[in-house]
N, C-alpha and C. Protein backbone atom coordinates (compact mmCIF):
# COMPACT_ATOMS: atom_id res chain seq x y z
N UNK A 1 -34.16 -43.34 57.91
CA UNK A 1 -33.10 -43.47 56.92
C UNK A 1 -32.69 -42.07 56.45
N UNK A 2 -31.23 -42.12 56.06
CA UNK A 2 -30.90 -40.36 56.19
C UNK A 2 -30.89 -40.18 54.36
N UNK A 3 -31.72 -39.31 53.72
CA UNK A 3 -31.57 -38.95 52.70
C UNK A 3 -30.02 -38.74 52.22
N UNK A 4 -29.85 -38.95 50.50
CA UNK A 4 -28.36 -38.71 50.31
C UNK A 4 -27.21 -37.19 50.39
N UNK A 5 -28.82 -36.60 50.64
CA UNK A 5 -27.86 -35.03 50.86
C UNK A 5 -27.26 -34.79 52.38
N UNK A 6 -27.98 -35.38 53.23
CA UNK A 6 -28.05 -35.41 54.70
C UNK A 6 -26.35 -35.83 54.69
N UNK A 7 -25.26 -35.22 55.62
CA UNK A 7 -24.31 -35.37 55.85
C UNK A 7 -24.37 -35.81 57.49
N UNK A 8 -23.54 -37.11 57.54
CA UNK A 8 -23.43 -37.36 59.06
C UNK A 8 -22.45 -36.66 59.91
N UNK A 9 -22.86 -35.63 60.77
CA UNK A 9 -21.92 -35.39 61.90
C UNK A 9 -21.08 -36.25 62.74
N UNK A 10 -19.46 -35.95 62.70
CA UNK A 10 -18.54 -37.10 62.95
C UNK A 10 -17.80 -36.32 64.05
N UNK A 11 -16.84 -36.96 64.94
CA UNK A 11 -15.76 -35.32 65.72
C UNK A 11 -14.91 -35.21 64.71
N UNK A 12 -14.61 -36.04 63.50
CA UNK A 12 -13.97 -35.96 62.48
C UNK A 12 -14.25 -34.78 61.13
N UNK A 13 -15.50 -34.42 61.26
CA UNK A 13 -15.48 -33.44 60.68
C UNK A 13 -16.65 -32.35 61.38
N UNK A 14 -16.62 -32.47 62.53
CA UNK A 14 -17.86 -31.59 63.50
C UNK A 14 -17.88 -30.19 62.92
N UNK A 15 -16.55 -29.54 62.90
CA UNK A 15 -16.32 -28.23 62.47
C UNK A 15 -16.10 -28.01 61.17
N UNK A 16 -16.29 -28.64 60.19
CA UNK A 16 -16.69 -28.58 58.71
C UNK A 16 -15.55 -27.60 58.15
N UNK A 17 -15.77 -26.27 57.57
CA UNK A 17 -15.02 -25.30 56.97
C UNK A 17 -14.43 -25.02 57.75
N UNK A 18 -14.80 -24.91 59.50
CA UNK A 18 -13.48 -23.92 60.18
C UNK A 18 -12.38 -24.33 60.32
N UNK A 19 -12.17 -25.73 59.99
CA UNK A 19 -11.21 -26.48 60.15
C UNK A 19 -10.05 -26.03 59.14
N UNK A 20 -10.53 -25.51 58.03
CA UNK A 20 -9.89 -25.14 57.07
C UNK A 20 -9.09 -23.82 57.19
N UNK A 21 -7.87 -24.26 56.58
CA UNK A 21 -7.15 -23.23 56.81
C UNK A 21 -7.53 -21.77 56.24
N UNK A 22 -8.40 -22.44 54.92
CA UNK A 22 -8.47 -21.33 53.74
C UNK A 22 -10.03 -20.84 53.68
N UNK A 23 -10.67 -20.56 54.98
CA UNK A 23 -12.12 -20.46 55.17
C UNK A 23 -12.16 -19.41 55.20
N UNK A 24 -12.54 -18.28 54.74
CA UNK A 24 -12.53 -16.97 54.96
C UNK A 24 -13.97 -16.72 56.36
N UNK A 25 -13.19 -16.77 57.16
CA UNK A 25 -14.03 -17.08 58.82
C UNK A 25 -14.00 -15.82 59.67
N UNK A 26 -13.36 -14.86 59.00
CA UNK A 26 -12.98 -13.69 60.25
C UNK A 26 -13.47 -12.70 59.71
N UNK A 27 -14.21 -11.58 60.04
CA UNK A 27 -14.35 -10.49 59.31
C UNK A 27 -13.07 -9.35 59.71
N UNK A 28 -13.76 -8.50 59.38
CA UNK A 28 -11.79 -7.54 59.49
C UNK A 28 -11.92 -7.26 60.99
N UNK A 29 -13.08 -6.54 61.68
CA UNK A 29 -12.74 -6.43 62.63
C UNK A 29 -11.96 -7.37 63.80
N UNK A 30 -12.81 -8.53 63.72
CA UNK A 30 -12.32 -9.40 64.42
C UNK A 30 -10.55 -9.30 63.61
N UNK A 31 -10.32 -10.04 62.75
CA UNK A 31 -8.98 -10.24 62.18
C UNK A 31 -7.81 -9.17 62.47
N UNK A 32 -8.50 -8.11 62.89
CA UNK A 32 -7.41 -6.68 63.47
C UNK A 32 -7.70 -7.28 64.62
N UNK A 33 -8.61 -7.49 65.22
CA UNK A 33 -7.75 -7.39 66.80
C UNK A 33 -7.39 -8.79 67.22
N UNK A 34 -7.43 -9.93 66.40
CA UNK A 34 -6.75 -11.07 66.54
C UNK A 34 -5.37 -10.70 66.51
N UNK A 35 -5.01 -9.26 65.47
CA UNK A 35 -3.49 -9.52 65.20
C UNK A 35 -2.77 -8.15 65.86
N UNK A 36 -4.05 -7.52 66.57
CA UNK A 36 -3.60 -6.16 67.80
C UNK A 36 -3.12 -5.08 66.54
N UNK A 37 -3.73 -5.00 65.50
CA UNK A 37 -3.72 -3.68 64.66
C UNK A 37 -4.95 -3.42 64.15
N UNK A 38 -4.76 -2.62 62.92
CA UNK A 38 -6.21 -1.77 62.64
C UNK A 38 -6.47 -1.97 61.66
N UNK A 39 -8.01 -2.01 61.49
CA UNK A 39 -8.61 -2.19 60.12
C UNK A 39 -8.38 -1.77 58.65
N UNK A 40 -7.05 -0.44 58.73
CA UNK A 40 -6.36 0.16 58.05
C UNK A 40 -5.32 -0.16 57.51
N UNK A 41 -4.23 -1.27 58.79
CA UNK A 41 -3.38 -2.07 58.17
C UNK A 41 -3.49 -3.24 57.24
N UNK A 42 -4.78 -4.05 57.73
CA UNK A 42 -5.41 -4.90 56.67
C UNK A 42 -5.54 -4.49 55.04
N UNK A 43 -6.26 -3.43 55.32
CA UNK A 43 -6.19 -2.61 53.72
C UNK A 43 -5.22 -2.45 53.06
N UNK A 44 -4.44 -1.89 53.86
CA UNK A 44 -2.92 -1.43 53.02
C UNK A 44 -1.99 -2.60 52.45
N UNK A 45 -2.21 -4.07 53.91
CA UNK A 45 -1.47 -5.24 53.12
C UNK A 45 -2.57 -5.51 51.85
N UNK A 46 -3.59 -5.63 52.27
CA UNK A 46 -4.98 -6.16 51.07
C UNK A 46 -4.69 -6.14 49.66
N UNK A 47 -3.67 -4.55 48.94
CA UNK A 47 -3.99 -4.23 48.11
C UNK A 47 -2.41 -5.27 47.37
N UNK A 48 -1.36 -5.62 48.12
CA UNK A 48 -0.09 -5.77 47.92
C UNK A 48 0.24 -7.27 48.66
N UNK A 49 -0.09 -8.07 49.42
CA UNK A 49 -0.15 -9.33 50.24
C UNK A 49 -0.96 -10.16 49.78
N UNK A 50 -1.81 -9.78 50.68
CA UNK A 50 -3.32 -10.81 50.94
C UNK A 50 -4.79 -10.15 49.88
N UNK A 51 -5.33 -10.80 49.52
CA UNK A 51 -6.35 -10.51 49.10
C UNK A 51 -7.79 -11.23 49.67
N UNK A 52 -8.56 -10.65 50.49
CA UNK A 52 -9.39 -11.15 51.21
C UNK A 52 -10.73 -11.32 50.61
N UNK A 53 -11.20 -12.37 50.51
CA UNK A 53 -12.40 -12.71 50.05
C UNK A 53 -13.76 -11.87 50.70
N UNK A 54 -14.72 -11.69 49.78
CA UNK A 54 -15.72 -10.76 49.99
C UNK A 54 -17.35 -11.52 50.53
N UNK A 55 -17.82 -11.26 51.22
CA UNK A 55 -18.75 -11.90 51.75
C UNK A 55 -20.13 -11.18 50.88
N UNK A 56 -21.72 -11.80 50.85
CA UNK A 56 -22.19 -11.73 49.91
C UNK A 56 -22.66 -10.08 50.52
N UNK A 57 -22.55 -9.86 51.40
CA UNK A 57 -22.66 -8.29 51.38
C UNK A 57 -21.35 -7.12 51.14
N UNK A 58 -20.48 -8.05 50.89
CA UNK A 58 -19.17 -7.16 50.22
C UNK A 58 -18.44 -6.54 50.88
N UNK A 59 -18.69 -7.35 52.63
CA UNK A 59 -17.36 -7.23 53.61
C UNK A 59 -16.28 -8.06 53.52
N UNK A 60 -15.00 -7.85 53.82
CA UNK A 60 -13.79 -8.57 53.68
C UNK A 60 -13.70 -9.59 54.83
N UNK A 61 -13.51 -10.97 54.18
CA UNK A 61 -13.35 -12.02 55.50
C UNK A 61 -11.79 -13.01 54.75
N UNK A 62 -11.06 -12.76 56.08
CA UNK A 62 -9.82 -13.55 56.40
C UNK A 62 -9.80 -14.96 56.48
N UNK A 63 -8.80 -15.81 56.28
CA UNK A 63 -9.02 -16.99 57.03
C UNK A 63 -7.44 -16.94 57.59
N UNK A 64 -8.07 -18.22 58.42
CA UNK A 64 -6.50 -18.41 59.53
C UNK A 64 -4.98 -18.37 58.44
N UNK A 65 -4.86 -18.70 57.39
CA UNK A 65 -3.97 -18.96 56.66
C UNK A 65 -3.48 -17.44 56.43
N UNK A 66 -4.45 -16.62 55.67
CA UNK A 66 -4.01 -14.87 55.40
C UNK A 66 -3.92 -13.97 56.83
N UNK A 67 -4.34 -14.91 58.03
CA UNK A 67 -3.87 -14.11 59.04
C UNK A 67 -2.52 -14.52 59.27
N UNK A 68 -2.20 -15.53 59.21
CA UNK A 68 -0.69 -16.20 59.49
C UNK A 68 0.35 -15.11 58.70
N UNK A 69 0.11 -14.66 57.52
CA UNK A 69 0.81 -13.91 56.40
C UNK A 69 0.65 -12.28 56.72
N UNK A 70 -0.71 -12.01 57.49
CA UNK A 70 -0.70 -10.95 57.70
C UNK A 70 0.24 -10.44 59.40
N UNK A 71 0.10 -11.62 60.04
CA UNK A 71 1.07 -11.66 61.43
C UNK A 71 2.58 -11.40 61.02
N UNK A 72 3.08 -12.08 60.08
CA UNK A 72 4.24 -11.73 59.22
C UNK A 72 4.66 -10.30 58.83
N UNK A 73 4.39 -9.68 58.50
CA UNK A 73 3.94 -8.53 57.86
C UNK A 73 4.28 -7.31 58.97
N UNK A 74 2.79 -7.99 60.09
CA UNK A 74 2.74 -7.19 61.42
C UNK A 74 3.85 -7.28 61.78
N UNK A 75 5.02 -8.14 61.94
CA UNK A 75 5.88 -8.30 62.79
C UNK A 75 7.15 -7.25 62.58
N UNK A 76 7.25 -7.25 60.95
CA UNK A 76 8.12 -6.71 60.08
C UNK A 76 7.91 -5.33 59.96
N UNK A 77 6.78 -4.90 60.17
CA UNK A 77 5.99 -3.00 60.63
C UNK A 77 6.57 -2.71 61.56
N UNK A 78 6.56 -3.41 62.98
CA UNK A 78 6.78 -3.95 64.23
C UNK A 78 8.26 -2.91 64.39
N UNK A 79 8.85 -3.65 63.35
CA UNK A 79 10.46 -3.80 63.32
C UNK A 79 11.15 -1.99 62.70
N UNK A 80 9.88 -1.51 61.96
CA UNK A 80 10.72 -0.46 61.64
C UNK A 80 10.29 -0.19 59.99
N UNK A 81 9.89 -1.71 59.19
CA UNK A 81 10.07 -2.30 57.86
C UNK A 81 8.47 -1.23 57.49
N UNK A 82 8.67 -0.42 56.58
CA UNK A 82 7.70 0.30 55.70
C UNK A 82 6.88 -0.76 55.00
N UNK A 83 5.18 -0.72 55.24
CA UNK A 83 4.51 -1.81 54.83
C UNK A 83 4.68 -2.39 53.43
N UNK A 84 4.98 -1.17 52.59
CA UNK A 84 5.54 -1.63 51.14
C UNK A 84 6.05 -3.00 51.71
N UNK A 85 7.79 -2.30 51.45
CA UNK A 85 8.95 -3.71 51.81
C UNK A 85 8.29 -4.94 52.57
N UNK A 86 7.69 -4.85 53.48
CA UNK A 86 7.18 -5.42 54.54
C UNK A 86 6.67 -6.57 53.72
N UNK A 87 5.62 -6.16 53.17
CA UNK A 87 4.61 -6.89 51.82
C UNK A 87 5.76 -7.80 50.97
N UNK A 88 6.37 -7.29 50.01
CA UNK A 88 7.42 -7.75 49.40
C UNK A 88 8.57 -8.78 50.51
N UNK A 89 8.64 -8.65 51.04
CA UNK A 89 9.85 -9.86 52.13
C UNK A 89 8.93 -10.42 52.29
N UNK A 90 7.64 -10.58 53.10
CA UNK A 90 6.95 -11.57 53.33
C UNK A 90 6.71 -12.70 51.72
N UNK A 91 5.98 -11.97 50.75
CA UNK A 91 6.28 -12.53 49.39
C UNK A 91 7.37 -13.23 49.14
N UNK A 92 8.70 -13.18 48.92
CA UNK A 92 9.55 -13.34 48.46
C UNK A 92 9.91 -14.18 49.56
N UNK A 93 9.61 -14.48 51.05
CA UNK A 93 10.00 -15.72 52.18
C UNK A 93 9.15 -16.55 51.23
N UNK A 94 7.78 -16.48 51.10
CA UNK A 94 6.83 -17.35 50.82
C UNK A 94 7.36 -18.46 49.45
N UNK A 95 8.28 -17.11 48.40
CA UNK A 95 8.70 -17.89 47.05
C UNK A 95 10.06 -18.77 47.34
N UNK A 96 10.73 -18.46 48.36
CA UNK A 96 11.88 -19.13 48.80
C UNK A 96 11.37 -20.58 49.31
N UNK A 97 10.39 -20.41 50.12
CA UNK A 97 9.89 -21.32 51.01
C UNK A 97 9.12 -22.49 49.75
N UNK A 98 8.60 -21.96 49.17
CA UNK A 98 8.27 -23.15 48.11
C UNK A 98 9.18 -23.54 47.19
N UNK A 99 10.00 -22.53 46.68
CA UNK A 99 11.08 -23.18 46.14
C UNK A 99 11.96 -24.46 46.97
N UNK A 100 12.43 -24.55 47.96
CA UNK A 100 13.30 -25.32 48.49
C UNK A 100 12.40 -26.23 48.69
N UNK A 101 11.00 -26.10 48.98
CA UNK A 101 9.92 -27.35 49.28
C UNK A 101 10.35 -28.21 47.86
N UNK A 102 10.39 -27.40 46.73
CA UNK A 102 10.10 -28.24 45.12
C UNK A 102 11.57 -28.70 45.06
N UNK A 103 12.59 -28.38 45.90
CA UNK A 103 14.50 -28.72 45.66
C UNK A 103 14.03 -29.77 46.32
N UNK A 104 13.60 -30.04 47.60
CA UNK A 104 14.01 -31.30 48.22
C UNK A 104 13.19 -32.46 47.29
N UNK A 105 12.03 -31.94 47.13
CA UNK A 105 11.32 -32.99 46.56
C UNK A 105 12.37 -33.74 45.62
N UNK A 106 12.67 -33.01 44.77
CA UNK A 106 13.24 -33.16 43.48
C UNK A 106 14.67 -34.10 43.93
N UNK A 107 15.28 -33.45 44.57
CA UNK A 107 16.57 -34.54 45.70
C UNK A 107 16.15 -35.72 45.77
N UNK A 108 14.97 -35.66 46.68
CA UNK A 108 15.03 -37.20 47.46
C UNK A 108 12.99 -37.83 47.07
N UNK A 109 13.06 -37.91 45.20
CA UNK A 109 11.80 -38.30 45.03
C UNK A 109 11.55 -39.13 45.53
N UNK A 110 9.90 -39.35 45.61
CA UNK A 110 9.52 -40.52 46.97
C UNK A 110 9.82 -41.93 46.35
N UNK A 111 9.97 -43.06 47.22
CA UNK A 111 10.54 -44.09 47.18
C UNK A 111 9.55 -45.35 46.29
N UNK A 112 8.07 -44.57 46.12
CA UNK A 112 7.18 -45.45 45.98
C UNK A 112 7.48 -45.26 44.09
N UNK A 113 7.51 -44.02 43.88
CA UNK A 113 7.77 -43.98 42.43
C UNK A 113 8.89 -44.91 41.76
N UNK A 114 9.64 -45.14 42.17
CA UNK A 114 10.71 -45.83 41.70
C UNK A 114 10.13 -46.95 41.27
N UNK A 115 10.82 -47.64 39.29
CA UNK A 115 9.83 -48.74 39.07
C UNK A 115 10.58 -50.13 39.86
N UNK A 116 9.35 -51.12 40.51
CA UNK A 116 9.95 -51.98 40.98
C UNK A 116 10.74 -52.74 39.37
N UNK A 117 12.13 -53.46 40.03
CA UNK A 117 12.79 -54.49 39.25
C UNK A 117 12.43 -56.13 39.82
N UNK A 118 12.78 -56.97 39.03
CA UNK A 118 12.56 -58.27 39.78
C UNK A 118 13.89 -59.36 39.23
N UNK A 119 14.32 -59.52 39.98
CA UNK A 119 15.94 -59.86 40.03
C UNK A 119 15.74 -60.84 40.53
């Protein structure tokens, strides 16, 4: 009989945290050369972007989500865009991008809220 702390392994949750977008799973090295730059560019977005969670020895670890933001970024360096600005447009897509998420909502609230009538 499995004690109540004992968690059952499922394929539904086999991979536990990595599944998560927001797992801080990468350390920097790896996370630079996932994104083909340097442990230097990480820093520089770090202080102005992303803020990377610290592991209990007080190395910086990424997750897939702040690499997605930091690929952004990369792309916009890429282009010419001074990491400052770079930082700031990525920001400011991100505030656009939730804004119009909270317009549509607000348009077309979901159908379930509406109070039923009985006619």
């Amino acid at each position: 009989m499995r004690s109540p702390t004992e968690v059952q392994v499922t394929i539904e949750n086999s991979f536990g945290p990595l599944d998560d977008d927001d797992y801080p799973a990468y350390t920097m090295g790896r996370a630079a050369d996932m994104l083909g730059t340097t442990p230097a560019f990480l820093r520089a977005i770090g202080e102005a972007l992303i803020t990377p969670l610290r592991s209990e020895g007080g190395h910086r670890r990424y997750s897939r989500y702040q690499l997605r933001i930091a690929a952004r970024a990369r792309e916009l360096v890429d282009q010419g865009t001074p990491v400052e600005a770079a930082c700031r447009i990525v920001i400011l897509q991100n505030q656009l991008d939730e804004a119009q998420r909270i317009n549509e909502e607000l348009r077309h609230p979901a159908t379930e809220c509406r109070p039923k009538t009985n006619a």
